[in-house]
N, C-alpha and C. Protein backbone atom coordinates (compact mmCIF):
# COMPACT_ATOMS: atom_id res chain seq x y z
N UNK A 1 0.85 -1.16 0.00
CA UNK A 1 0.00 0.00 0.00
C UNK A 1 0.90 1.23 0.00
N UNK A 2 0.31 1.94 -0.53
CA UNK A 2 1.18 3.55 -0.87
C UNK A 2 0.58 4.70 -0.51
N UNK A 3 0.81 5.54 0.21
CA UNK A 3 -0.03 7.24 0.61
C UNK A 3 0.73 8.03 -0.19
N UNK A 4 -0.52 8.67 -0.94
CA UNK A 4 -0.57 10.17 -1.84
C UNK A 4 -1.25 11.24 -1.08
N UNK A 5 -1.08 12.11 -1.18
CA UNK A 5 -1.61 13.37 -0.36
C UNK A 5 -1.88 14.28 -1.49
N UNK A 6 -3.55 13.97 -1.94
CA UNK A 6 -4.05 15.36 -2.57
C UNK A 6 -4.20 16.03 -1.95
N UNK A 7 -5.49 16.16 -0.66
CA UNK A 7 -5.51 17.33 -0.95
C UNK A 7 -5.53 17.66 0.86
N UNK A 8 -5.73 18.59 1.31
CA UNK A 8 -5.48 18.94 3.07
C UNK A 8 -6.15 17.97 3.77
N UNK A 9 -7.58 17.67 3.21
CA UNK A 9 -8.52 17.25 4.31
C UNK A 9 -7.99 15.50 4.07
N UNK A 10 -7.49 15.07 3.29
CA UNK A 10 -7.81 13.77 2.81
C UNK A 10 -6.68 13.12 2.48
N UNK A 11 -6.56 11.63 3.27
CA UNK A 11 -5.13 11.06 2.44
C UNK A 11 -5.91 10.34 1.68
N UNK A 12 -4.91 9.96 0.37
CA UNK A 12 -5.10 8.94 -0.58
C UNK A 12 -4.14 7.83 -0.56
N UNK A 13 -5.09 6.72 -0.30
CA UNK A 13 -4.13 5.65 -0.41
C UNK A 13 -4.60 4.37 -1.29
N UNK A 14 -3.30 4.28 -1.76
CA UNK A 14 -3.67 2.90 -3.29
C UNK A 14 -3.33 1.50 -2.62
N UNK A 15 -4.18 0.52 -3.10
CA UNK A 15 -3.45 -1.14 -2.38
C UNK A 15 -3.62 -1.79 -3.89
N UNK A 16 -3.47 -2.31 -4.06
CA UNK A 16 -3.31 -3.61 -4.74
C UNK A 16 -3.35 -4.89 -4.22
N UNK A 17 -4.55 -5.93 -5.33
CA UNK A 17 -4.54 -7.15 -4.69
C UNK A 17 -4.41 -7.97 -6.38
N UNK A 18 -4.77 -9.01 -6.18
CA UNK A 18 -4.74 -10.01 -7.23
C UNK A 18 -5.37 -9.25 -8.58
N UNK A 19 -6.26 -8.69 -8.96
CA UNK A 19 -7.12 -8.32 -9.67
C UNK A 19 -7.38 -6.90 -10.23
N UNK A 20 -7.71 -6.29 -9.04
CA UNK A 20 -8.25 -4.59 -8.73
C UNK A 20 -6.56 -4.08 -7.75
N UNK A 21 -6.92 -2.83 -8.34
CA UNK A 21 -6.53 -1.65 -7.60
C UNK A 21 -7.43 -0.87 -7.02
N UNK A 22 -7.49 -0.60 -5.77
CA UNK A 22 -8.35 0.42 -4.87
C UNK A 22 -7.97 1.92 -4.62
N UNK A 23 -8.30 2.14 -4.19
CA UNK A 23 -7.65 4.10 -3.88
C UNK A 23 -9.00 4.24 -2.82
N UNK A 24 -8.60 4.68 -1.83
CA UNK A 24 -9.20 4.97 -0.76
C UNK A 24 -8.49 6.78 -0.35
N UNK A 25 -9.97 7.69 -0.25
CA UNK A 25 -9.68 8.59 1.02
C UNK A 25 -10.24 8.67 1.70
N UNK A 26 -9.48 8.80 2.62
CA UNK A 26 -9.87 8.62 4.45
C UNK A 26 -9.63 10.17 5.06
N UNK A 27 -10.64 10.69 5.39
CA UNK A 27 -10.69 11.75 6.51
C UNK A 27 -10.99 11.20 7.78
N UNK A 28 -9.60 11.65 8.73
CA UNK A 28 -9.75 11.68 10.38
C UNK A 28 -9.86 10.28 10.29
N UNK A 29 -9.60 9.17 9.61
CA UNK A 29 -9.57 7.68 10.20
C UNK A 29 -10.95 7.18 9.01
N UNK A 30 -11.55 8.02 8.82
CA UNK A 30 -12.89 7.30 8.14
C UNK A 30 -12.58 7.45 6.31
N UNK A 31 -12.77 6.23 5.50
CA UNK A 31 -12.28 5.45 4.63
C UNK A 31 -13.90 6.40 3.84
N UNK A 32 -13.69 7.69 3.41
CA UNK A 32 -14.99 8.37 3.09
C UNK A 32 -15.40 8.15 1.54
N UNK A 33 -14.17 7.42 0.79
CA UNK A 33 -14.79 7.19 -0.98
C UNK A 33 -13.83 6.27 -0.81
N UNK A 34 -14.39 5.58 -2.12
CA UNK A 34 -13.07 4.54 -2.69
C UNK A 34 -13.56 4.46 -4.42
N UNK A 35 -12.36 4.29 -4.70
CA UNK A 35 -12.48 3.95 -6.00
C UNK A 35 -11.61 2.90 -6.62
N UNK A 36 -12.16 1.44 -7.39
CA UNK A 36 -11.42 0.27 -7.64
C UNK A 36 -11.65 0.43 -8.89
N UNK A 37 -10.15 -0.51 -9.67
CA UNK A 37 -9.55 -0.24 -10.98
C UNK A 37 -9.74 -1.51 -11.52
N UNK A 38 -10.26 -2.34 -12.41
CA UNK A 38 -9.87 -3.43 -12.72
C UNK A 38 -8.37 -3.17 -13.28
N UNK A 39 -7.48 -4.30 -12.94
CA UNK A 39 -6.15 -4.40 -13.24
C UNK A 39 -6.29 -4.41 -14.72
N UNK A 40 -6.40 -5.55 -15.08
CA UNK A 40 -6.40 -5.99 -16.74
C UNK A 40 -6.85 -5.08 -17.52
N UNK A 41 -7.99 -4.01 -17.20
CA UNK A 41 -8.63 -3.06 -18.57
C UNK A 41 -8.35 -1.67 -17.77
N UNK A 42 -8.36 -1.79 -16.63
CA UNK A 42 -7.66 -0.19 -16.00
C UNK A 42 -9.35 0.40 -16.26
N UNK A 43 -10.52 -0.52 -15.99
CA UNK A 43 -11.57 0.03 -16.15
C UNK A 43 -12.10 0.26 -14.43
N UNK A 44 -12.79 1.24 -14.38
CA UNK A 44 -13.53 1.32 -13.20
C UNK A 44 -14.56 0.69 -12.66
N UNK A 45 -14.63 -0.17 -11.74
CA UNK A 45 -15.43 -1.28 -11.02
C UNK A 45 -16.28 -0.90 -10.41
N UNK A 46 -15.89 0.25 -9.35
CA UNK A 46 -17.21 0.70 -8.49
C UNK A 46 -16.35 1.89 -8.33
N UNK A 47 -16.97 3.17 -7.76
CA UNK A 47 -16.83 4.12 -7.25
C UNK A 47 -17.80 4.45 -5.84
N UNK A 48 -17.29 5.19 -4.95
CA UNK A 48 -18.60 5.05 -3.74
C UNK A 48 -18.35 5.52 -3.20
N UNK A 49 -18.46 6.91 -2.53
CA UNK A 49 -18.34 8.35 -1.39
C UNK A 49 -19.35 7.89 -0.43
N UNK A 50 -19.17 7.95 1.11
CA UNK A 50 -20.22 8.11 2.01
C UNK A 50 -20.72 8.74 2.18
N UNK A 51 -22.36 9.25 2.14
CA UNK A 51 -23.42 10.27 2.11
C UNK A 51 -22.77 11.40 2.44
N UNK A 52 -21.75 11.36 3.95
CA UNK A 52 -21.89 12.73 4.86
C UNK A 52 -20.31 13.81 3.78
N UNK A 53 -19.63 12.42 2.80
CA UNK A 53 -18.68 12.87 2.24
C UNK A 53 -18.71 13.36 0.86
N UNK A 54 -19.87 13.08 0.76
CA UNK A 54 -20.53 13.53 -0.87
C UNK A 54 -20.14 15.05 -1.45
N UNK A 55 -19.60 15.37 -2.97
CA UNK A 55 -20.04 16.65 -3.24
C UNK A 55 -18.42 17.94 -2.80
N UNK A 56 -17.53 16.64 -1.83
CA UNK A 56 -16.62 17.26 -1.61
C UNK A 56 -15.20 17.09 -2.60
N UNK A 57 -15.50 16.52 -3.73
CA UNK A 57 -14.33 16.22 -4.87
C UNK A 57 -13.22 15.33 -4.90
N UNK A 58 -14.26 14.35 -3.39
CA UNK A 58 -12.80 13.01 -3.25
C UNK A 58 -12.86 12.16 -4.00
N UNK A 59 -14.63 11.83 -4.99
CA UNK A 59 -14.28 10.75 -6.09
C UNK A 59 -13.35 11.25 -7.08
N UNK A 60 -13.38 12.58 -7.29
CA UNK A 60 -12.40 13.05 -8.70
C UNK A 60 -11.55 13.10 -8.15
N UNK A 61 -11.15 13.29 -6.86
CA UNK A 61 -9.42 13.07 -6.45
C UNK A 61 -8.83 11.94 -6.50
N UNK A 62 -9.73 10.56 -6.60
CA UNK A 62 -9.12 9.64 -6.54
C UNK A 62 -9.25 9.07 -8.20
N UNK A 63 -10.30 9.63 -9.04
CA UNK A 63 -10.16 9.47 -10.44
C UNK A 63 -8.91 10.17 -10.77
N UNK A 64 -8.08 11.44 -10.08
CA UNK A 64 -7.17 12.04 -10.58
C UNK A 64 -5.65 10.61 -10.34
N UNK A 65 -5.82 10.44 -8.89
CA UNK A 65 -4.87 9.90 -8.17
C UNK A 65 -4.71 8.09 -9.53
N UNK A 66 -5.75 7.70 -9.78
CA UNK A 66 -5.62 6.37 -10.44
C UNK A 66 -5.14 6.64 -11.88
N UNK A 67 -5.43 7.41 -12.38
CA UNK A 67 -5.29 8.22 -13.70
C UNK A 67 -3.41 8.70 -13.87
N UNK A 68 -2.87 8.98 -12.36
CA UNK A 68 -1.48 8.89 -12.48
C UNK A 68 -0.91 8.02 -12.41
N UNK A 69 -1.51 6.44 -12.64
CA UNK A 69 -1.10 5.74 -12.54
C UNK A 69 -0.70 5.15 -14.20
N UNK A 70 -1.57 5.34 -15.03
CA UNK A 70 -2.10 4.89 -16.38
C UNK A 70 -3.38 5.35 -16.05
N UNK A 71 -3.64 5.80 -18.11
CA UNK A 71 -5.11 6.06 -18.31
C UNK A 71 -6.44 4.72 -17.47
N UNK A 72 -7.09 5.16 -17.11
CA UNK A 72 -8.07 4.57 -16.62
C UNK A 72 -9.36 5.13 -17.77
N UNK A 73 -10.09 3.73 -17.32
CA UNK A 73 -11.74 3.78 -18.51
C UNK A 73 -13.09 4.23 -17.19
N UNK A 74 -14.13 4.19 -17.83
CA UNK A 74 -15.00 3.70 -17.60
C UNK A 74 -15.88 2.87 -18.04
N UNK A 75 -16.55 2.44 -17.30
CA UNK A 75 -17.85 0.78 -17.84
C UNK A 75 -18.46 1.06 -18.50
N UNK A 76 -18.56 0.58 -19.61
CA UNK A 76 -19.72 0.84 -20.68
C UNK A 76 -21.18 1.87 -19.63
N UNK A 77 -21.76 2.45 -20.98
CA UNK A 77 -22.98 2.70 -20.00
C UNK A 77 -23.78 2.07 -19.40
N UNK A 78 -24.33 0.64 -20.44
CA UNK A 78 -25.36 -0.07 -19.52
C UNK A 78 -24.92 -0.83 -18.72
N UNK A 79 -23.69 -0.53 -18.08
CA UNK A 79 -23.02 -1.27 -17.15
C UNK A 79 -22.51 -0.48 -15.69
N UNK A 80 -23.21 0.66 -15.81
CA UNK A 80 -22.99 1.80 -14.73
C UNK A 80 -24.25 2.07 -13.93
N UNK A 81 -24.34 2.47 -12.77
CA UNK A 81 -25.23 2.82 -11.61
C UNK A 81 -25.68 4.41 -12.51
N UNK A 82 -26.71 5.04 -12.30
CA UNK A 82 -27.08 6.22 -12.22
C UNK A 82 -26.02 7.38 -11.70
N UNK A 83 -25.57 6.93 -10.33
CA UNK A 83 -24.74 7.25 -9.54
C UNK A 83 -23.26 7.12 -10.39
N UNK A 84 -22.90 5.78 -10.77
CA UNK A 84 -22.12 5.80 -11.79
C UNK A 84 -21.67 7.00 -12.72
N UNK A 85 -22.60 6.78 -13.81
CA UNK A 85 -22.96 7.54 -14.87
C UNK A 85 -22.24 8.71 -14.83
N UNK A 86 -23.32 9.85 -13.78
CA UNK A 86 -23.26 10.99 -13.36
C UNK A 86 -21.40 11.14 -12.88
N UNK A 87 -20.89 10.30 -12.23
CA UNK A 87 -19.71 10.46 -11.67
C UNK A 87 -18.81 10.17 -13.24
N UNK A 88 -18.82 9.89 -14.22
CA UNK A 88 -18.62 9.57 -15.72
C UNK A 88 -18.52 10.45 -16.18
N UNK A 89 -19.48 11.47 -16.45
CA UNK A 89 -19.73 12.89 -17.11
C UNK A 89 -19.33 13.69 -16.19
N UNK A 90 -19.15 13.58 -14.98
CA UNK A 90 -18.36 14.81 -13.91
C UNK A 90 -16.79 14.79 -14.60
N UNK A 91 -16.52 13.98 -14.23
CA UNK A 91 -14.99 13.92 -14.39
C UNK A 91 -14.38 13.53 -15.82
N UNK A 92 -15.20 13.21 -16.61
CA UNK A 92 -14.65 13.01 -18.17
C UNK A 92 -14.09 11.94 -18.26
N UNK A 93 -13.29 12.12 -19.30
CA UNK A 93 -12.51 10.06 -19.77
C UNK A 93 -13.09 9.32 -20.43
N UNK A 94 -12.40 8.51 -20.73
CA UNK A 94 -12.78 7.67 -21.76
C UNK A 94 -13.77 6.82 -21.39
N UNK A 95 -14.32 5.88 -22.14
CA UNK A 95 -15.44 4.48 -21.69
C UNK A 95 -14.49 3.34 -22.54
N UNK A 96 -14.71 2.67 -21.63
CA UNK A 96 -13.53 1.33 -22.07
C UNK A 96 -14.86 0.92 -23.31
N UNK A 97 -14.00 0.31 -24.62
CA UNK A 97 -14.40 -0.49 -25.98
C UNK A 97 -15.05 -1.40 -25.22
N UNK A 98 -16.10 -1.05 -26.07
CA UNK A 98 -17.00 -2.40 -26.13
C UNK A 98 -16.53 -4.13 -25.93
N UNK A 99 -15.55 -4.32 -27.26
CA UNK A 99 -14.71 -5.54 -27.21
C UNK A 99 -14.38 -5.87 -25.85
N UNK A 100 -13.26 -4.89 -25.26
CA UNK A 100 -12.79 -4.89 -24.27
C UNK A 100 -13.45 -4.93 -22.65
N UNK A 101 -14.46 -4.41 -22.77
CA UNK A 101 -15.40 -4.08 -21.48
C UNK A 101 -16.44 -5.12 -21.62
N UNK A 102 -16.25 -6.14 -22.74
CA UNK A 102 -17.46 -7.28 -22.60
C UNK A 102 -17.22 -8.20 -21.49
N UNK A 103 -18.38 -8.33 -20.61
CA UNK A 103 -18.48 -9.01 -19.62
C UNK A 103 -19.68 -10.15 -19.87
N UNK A 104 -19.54 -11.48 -20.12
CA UNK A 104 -19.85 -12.40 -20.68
C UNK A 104 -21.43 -12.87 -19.61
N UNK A 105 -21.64 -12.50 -18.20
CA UNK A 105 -22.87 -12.43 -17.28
C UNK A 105 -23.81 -11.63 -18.43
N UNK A 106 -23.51 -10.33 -18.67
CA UNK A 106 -24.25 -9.31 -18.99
C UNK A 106 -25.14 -9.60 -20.08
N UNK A 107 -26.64 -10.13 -19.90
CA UNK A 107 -27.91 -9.93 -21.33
C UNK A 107 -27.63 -8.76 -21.95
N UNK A 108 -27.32 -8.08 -21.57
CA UNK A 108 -27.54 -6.61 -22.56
C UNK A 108 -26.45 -6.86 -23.47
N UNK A 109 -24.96 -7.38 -23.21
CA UNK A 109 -24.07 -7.70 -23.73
C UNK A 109 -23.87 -8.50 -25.10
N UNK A 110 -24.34 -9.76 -24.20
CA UNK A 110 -24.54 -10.84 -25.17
C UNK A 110 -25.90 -10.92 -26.05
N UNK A 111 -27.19 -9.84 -25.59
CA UNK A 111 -28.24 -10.06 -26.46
C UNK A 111 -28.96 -11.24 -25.94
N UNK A 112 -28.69 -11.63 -24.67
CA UNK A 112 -29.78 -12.75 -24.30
C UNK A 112 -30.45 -12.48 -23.30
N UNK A 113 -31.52 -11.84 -23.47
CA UNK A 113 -32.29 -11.32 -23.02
C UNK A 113 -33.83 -12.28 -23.13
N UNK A 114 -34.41 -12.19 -21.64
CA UNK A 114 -35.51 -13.50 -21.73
C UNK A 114 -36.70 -12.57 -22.03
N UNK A 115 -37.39 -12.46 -23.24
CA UNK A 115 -38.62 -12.01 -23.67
C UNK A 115 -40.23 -12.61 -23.74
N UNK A 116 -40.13 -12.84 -22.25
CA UNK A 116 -41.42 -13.25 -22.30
C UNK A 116 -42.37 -12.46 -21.96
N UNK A 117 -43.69 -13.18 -22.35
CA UNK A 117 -45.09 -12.16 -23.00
C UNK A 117 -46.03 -12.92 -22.27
C-alpha cells in the first residue's frame, strides 16, 4: 500500500490485490470514498463516497490519483449505476471499448435477453 496526499482534508491511499486496484480517502480515520480499478482493462469497477462525504471532490481526487497511474476507462454505459454515470460525465474520460469491457454475465451484452409475454 502507498499514501498520496491530494488534498489537506484527505489522504489517498492505493493497495493492490490479485485483480483490482483500490484508492481509498480517508478523513480523520474514516475510509470516506473509494475507487477500484480493474487491473487488466484499467476500467472502473465501483466508485462510492459516504453520504456525509458527498459533493466534496474526493471521487475526482481519486479518479485524478488512479489516472497517475495509467489512463483509466469507464464501464460501458449499460453497465454503470445512475450514480455511476453521473460520476462519468463529472470527471470526463474515456469508456472502455465495447470488445474490451465485454463481460460475458451481462444480457444486454450478449443479447440474451428472456422475452417473455
Amino acid at each position: 500500500m502507498c499514501r498520496i496526499i491530494y488534498m489537506s482534508s484527505a489522504e489517498v491511499t492505493r493497495t493492490e490485490q490479485a485483480d483490482t486496484v483500490t484508492y481509498t480517502a480517508t478523513i480523520v480515520g474514516v475510509a470516506a470514498a473509494t475507487l477500484v480499478i480493474r487491473t487488466s482493462t484499467r476500467e472502473v469497477v465501483n466508485v462510492e463516497t459516504i453520504r456525509r462525504y458527498q459533493r466534496q471532490g474526493l471521487a475526482s481526487t481519486l479518479w485524478a490519483a488512479a489516472n497517475a497511474g495509467g489512463e483509466c476507462f469507464h464501464s460501458l454505459e449499460h453497465h454503470r449505476t445512475p450514480e455511476g454515470d453521473m460520476f462519468a460525465h463529472a470527471v470526463g474520460g474515456e469508456t472502455i471499448d465495447a470488445e474490451t469491457g465485454y463481460v460475458a454475465a451481462c444480457s444486454i451484452c450478449t443479447d440474451d435477453i428472456d422475452h417473455e409475454e
